[in-house]
Protein backbone atom coordinates (compact mmCIF):
# COMPACT_ATOMS: atom_id res chain seq x y z
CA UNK A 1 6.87 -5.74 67.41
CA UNK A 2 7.51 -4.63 71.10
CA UNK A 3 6.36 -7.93 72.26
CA UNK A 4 9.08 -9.68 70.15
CA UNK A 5 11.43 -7.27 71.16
CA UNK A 6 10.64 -8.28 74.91
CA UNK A 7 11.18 -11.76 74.14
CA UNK A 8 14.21 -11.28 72.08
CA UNK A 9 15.40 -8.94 75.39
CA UNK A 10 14.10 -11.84 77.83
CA UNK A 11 16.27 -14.63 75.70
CA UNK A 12 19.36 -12.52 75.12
CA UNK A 13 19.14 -11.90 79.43
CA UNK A 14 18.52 -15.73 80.16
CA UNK A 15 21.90 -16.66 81.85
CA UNK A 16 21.44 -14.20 84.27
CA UNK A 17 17.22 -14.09 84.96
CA UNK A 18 17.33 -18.40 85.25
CA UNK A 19 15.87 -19.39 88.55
CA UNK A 20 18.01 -22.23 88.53
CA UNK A 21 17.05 -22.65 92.69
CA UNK A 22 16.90 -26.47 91.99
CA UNK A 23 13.11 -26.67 93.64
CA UNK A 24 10.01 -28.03 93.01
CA UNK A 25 11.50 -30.94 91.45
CA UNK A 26 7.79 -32.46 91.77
CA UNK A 27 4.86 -30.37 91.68
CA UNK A 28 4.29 -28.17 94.67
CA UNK A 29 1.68 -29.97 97.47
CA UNK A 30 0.16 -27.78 100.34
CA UNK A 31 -2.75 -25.82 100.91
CA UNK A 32 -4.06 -22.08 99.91
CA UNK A 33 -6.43 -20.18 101.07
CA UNK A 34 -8.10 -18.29 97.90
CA UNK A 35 -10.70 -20.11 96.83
CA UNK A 36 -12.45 -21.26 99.75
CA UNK A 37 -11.54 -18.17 101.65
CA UNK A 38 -11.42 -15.46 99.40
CA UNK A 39 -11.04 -11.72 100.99
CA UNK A 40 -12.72 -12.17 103.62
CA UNK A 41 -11.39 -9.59 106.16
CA UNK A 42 -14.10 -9.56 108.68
CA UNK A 43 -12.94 -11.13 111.69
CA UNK A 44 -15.43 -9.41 114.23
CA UNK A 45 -18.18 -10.56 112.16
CA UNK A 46 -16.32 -14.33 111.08
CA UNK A 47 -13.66 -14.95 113.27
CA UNK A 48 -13.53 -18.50 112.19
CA UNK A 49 -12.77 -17.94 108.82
CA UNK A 50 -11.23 -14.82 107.95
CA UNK A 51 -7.71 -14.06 106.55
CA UNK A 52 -5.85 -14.27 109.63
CA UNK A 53 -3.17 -15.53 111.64
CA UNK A 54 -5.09 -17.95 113.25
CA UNK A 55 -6.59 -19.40 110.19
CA UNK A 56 -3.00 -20.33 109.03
CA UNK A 57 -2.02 -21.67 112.65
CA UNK A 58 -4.98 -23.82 112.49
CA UNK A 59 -4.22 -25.30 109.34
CA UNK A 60 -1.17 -25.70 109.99
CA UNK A 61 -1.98 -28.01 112.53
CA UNK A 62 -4.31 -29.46 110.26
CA UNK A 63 -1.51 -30.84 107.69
CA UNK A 64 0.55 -31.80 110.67
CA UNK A 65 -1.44 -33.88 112.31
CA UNK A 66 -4.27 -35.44 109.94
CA UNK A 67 -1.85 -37.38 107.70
CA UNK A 68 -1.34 -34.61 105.40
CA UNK A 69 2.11 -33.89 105.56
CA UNK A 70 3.46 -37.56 105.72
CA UNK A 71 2.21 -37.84 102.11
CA UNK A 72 3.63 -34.33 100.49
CA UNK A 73 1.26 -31.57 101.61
CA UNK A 74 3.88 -29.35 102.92
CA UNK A 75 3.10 -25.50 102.12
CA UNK A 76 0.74 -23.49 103.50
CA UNK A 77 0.13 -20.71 101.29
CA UNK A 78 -1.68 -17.13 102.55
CA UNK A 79 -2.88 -15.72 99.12
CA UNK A 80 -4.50 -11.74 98.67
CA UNK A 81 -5.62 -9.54 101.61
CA UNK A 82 -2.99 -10.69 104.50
CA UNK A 83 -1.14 -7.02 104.38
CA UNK A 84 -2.04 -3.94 105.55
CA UNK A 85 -3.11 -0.81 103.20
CA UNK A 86 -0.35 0.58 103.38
CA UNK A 87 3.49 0.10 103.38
CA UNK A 88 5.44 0.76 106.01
CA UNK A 89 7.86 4.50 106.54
CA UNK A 90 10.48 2.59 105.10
CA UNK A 91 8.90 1.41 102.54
CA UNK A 92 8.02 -2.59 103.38
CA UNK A 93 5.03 -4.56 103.04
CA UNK A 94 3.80 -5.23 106.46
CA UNK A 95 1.12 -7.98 107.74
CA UNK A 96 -2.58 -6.12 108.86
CA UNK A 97 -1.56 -5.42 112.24
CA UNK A 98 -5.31 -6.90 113.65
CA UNK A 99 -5.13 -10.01 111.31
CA UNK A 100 -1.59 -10.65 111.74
CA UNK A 101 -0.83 -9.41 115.38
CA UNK A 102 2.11 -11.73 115.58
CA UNK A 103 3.50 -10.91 112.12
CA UNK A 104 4.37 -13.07 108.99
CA UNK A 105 7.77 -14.24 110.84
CA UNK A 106 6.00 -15.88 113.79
CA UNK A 107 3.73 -17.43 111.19
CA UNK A 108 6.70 -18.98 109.22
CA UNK A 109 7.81 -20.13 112.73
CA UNK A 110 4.79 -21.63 113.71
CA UNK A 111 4.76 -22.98 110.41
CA UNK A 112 8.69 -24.55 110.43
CA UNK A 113 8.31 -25.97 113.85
CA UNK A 114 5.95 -28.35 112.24
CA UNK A 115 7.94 -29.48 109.29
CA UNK A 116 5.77 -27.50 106.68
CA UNK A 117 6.79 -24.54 104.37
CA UNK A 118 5.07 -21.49 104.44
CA UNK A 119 4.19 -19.63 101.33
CA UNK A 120 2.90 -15.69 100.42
CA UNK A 121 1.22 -13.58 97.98
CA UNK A 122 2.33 -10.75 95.89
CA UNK A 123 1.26 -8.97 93.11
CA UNK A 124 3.38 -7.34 90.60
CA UNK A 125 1.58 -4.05 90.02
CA UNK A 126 0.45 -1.04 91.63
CA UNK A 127 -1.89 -2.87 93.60
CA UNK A 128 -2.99 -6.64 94.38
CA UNK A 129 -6.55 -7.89 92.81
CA UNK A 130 -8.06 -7.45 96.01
CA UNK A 131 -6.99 -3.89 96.37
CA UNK A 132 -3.62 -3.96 98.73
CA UNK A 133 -0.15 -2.77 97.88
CA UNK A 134 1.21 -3.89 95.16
CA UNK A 135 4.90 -4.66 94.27
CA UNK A 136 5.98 -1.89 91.38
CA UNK A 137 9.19 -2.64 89.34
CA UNK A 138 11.22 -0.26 92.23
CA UNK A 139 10.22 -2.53 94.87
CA UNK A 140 11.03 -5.81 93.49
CA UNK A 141 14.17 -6.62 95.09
CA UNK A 142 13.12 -5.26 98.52
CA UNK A 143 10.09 -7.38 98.43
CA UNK A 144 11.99 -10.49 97.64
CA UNK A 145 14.37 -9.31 100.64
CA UNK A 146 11.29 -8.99 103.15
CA UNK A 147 10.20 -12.34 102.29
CA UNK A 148 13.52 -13.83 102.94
CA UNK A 149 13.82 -12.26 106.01
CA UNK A 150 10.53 -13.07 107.02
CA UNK A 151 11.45 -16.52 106.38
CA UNK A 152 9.37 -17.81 103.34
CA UNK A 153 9.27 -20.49 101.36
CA UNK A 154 7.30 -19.91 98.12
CA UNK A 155 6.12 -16.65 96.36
CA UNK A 156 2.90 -16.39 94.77
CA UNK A 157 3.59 -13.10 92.53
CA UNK A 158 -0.20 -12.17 90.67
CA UNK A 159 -0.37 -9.47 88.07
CA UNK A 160 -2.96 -7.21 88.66
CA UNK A 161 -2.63 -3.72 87.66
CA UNK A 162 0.75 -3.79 85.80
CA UNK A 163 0.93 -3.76 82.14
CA UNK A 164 2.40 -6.26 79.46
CA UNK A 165 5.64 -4.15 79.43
CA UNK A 166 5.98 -4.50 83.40
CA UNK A 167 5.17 -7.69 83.64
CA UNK A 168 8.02 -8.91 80.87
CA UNK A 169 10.88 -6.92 83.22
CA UNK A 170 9.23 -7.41 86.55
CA UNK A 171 8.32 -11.24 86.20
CA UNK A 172 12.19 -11.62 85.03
CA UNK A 173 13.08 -9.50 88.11
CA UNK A 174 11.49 -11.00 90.76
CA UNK A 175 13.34 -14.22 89.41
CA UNK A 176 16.62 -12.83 89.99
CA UNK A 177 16.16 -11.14 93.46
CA UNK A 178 14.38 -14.11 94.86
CA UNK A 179 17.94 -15.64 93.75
CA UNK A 180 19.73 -13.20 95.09
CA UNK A 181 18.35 -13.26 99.01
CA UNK A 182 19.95 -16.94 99.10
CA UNK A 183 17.05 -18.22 100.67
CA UNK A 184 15.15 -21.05 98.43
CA UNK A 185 11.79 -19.51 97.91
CA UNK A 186 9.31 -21.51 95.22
CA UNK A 187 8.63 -19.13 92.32
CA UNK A 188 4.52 -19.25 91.07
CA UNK A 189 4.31 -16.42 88.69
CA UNK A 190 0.98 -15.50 87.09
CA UNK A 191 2.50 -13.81 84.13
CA UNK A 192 1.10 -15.93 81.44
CA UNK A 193 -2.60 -15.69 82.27
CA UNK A 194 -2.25 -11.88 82.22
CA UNK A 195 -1.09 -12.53 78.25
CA UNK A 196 -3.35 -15.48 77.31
CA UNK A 197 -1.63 -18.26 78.32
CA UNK A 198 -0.28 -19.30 74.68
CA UNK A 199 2.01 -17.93 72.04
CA UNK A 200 3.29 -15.84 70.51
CA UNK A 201 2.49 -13.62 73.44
CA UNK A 202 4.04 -16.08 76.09
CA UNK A 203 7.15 -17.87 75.29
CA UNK A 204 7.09 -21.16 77.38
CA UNK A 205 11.03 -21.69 77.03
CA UNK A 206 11.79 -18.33 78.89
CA UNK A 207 8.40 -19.04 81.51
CA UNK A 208 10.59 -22.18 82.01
CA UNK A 209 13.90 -20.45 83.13
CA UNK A 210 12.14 -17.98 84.99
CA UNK A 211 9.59 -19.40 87.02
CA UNK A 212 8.82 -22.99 89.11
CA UNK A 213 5.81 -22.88 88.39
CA UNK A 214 2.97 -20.77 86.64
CA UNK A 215 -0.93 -19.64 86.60
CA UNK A 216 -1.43 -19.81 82.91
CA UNK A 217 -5.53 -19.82 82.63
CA UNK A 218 -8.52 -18.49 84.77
CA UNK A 219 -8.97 -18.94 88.53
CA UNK A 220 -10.66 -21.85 89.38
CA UNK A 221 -14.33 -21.51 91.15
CA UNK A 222 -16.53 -24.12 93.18
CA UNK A 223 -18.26 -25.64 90.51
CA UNK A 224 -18.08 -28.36 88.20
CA UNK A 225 -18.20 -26.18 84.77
CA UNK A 226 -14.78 -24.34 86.16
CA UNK A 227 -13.08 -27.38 86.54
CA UNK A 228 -14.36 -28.44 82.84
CA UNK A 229 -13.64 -25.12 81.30
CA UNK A 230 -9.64 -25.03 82.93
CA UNK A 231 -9.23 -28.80 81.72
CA UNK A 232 -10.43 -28.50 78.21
CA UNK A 233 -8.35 -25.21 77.97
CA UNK A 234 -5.74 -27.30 78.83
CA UNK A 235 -5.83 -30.46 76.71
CA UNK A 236 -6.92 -28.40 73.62
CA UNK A 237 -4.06 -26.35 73.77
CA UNK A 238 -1.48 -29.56 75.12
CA UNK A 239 0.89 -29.50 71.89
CA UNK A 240 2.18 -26.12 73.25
CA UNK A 241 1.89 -26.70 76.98
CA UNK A 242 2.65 -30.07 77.76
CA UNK A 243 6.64 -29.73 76.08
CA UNK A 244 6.47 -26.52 78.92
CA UNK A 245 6.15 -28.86 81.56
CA UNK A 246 9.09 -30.91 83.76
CA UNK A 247 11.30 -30.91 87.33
CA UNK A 248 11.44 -27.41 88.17
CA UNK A 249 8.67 -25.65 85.98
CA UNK A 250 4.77 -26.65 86.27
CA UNK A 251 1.81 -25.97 84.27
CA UNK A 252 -0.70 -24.87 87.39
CA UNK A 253 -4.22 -25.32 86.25
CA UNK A 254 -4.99 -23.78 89.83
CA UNK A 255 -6.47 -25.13 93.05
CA UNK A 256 -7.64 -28.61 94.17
CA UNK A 257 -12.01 -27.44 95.50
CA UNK A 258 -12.56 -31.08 96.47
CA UNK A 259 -13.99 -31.09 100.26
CA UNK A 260 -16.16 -27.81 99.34
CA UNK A 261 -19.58 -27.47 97.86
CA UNK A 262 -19.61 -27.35 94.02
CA UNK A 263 -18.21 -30.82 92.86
CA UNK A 264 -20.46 -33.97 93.72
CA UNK A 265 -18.30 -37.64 94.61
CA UNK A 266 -17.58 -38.30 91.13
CA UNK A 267 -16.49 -34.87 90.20
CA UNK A 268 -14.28 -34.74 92.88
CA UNK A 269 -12.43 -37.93 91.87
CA UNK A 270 -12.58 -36.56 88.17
CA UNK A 271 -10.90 -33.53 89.47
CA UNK A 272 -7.94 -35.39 91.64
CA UNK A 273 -7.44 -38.19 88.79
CA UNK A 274 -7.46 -35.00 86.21
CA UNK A 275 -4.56 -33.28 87.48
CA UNK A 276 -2.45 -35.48 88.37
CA UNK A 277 -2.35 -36.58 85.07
CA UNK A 278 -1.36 -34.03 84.16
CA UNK A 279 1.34 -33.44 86.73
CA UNK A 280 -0.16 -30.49 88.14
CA UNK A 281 0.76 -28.63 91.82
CA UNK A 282 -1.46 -30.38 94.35
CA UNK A 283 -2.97 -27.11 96.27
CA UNK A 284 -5.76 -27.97 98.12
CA UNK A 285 -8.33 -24.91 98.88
CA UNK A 286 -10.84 -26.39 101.57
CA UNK A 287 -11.48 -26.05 105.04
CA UNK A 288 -9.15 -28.88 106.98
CA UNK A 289 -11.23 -28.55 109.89
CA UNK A 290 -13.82 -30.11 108.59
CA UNK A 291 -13.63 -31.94 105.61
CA UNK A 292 -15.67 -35.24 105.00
CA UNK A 293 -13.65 -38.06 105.11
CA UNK A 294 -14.85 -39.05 101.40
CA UNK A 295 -12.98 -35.93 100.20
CA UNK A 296 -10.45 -36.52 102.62
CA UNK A 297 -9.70 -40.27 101.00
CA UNK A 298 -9.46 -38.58 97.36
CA UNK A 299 -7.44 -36.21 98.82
CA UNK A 300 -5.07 -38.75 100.60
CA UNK A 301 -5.06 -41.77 97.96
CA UNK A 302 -0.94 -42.79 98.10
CA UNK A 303 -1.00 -44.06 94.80
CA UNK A 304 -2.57 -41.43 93.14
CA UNK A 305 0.11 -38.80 94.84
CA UNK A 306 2.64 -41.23 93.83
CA UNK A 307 1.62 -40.77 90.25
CA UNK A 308 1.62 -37.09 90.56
CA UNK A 309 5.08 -36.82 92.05
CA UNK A 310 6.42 -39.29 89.29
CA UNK A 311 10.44 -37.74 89.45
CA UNK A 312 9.94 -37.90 85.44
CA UNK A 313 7.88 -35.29 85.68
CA UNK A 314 6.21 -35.82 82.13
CA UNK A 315 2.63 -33.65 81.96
CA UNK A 316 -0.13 -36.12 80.63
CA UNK A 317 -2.19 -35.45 77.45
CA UNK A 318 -5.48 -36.74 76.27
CA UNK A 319 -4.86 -39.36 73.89
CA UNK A 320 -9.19 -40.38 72.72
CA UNK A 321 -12.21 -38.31 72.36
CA UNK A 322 -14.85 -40.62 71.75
CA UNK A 323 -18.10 -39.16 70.24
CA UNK A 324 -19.59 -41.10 73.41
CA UNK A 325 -17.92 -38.64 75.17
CA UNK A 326 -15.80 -40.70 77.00
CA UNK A 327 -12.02 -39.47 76.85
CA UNK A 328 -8.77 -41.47 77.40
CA UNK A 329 -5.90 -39.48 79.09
CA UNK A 330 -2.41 -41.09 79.51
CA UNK A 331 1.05 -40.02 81.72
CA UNK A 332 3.57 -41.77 81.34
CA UNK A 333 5.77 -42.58 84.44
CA UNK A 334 9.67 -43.83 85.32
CA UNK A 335 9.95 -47.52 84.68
CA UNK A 336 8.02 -47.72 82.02
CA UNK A 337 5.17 -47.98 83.71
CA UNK A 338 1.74 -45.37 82.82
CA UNK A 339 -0.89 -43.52 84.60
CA UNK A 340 -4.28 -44.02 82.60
CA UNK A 341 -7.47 -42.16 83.55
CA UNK A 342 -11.04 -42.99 81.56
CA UNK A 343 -12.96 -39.99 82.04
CA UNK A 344 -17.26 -39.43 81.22
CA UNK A 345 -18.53 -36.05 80.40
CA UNK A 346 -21.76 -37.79 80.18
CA UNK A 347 -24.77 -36.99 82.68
CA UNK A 348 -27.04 -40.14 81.75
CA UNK A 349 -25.87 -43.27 83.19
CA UNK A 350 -22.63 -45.29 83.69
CA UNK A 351 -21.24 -46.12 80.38
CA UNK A 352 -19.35 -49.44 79.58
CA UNK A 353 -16.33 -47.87 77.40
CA UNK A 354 -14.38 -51.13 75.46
CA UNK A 355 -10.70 -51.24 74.20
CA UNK A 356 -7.52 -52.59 74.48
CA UNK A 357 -4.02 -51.33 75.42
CA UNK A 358 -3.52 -51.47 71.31
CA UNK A 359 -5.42 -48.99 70.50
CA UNK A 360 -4.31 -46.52 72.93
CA UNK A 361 -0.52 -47.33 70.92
CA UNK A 362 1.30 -49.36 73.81
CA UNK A 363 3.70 -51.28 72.64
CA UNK A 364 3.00 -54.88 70.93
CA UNK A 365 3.63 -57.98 72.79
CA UNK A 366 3.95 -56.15 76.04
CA UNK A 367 1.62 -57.42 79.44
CA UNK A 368 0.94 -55.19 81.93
CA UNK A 369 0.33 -55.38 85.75
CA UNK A 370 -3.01 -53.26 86.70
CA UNK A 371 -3.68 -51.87 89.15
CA UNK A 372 -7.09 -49.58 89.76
CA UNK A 373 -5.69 -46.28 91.53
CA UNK A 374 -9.26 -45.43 93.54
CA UNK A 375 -9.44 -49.07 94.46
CA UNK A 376 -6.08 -49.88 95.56
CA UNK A 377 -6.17 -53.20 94.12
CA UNK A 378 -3.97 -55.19 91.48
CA UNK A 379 -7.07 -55.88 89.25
CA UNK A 380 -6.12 -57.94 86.26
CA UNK A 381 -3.08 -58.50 84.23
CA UNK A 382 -3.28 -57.14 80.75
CA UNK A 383 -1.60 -58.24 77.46
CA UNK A 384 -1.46 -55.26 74.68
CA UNK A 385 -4.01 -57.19 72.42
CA UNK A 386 -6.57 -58.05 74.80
CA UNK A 387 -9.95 -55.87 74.62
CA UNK A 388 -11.24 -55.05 77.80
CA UNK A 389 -14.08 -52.94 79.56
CA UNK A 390 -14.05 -49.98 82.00
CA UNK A 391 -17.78 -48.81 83.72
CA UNK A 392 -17.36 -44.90 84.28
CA UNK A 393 -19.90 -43.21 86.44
CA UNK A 394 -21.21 -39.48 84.80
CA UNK A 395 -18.63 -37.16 85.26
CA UNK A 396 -16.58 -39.95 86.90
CA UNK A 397 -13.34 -41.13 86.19
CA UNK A 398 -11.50 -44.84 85.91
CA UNK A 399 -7.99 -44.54 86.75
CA UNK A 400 -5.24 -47.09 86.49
CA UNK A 401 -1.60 -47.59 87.02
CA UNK A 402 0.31 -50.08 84.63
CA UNK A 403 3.35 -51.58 85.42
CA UNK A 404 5.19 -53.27 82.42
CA UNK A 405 5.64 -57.47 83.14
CA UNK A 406 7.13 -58.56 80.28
CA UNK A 407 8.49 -55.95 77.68
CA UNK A 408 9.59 -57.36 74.15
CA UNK A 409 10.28 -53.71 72.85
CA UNK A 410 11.10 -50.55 73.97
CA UNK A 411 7.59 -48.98 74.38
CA UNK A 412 7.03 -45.63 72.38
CA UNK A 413 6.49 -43.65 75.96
CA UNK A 414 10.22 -45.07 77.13
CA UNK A 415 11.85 -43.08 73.87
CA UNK A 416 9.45 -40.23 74.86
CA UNK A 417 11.10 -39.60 78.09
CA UNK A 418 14.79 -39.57 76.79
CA UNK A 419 13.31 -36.54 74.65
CA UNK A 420 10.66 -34.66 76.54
CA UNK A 421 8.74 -32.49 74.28
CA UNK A 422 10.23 -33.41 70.52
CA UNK A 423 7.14 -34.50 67.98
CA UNK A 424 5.41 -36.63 70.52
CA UNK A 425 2.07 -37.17 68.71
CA UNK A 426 -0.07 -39.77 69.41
CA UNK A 427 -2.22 -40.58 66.42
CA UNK A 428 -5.53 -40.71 68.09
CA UNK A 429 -5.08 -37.12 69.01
């Protein structure tokens, strides 16, 4: 009952809680420094990697000069452990005086001067997960005015320590004061993977108005089963998230860990191919310094970031599950055209996987351009009936990009986008 009552509050407050701050009209790209960098605090010991100024300067430099930028990789995001224990006499958040000798304004600086964004942490609760000072309902709007000030550009706000009945005002809150310091600062919240990501205990219409984007599942770790466990939460559970998702307000299945140590080649690609389809933020969590160039490609592919920044901004869903164990995933895109990503969750060999467009419900008499996204290459041309064959590595993806040639009818994903989120159901589901 108090949980409805919250939401019946939350929707009777919308006019004045809606973010409406007109950003992240495509999902967020940048980097963040949680999961390859954790808490580490120990700069004596690990200068080189600690939560520091310099770390951030350095990668900074990193998305402004190795191509990164040019292509959409614009914020740089310090996560937990950049403040100091405690607050300030007045009452602020401050920057750990040893890590941050400059402070988080010279950072955004630094940060501005080469055409990036800079982005922070905060935690809604009496404390952040990693043990430093929280943001309690009180503080909210003097928070939101620090970060202004300080001069940045999106607000990761956790929700550690704070119950369900602070997160429903203080979420809301945070929304509204961000608003209010007239600076455009991106909203993350976590607030739905503090209440199990689905309903009735999170309300996607009111996540939607509040935040631009949103944590809704676990964190991600450096392996392979993370990345499996976060997608299948997702595509089991895409009736009620995918509607959620559009220009303005992401699904964030969390960080890109290709470039670190967990996923092999094909897993990497998997990964990239993954969540782009389904129009995930693109926050990579490696070391820029000195990633391979392999991971660097994936990382940089044009068309696939193309794909992912489709202005549409319709979330993909997983349209086959084969008992081979080969899945079919489709987006579609503006123009008519589709994103469609073969995926193997097998571990023997690679498999030949047949079909034709047909099957997967494009439209009839329709012929498609194709183009492979990994290759780069306009690979065949495709008519609607024709069977074809895709070889998918284990734990590898195939993805393509189809352009429409000819188009006799309107093709079912064309109606789709006039009505994002209204009894989409593709019957292979």
């Amino acid at each position: 009952v108090i949980l409805s009552g919250l939401a019946l509050a939350l929707a009777l407050a919308l006019p004045s809680v809606a973010l409406e701050n007109g950003l992240a009209r495509t999902p967020p790209m940048g980097w963040m420094s949680w999961e390859r960098f954790r808490c580490n605090v120990d700069c004596q010991a690990d200068p080189r990697n600690c939560i520091s100024e310099q770390l951030f300067f350095e990668m900074a430099d990193r998305l402004a000069e190795d191509g990164w930028r040019e292509l959409g990789y614009e914020y740089i995001n310090i996560d937990d452990c950049w403040s100091a224990k405690q607050r300030d006499a007045a009452g602020q958040l401050v920057p750990d005086s040893k890590r941050f000798p400059s402070g988080i304004k010279a950072l955004a600086d630094y940060v501005h001067a080469r055409g990036l964004k800079l982005g922070i942490y905060g935690d809604l609760g009496i404390f952040t997960c990693g043990g430093y000072p929280g943001t309690m309902l009180e503080q909210v709007k003097q928070d939101a005015q620090t970060f202004a000030a300080w001069g940045v550009d999106m607000l990761k706000l956790d929700g550690c320590y704070s119950s369900a009945e602070e997160q429903a005002k203080g979420y809301p809150e945070m929304a509204k004061a961000l608003n209010a310091t007239g600076r455009p600062i991106v909203y993350s919240c976590s607030w739905p993977a503090y209440q199990g990501g689905l309903p009735p205990k999170v309300n996607y219409t009111i996540l939607a108005e509040i935040c631009n984007l949103w944590r809704n599942y676990d964190d991600i770790q450096d392996s392979w089963d993370s990345v499996l466990s976060i997608m299948d939460w997702f595509f089991t559970n895409q009736d009620v998230l995918q509607p959620a998702a559009g220009p303005g307000h992401w699904n964030d299945p969390d960080m890109l860990i290709i470039g670190n140590f967990g996923l092999s080649y094909e897993q990497s690609r998997s990964q990239m191919a993954l969540w782009t389809v389904m129009a995930a933020p693109l926050l990579m969590s490696t070391d820029l310094r000195t990633i391979t160039p392999s991971a660097k490609e994936i990382l940089q592919n044009r068309l696939m970031i193309q794909i992912n920044q489709d202005p549409l901004g319709i979330q993909g869903r997983r349209i086959v599950k084969e008992k081979s164990h080969i899945e079919v995933f489709l987006r579609p895109l503006s123009q008519a055209a589709s994103a469609l990503v073969f995926f193997s969750r097998r571990t023997d060999m690679p498999f030949r996987y047949t079909t034709s467009l047909a099957k997967l419900h494009f439209p009839e008499d329709a012929v498609y351009e194709v183009q492979d996204v990994y290759i780069g290459k306009i690979i065949r041309v495709l008519k609607t009936a024709d069977n074809f064959s895709v070889i998918i590595n284990p734990s590898g993806v195939v993805m393509w990009y189809l352009r429409p040639m000819a188009l006799l009818v309107q093709p079912w994903h064309v109606v789709r986008q006039q009505a994002p989120g209204k009894g989409f159901h593709p019957a292979l589901l």
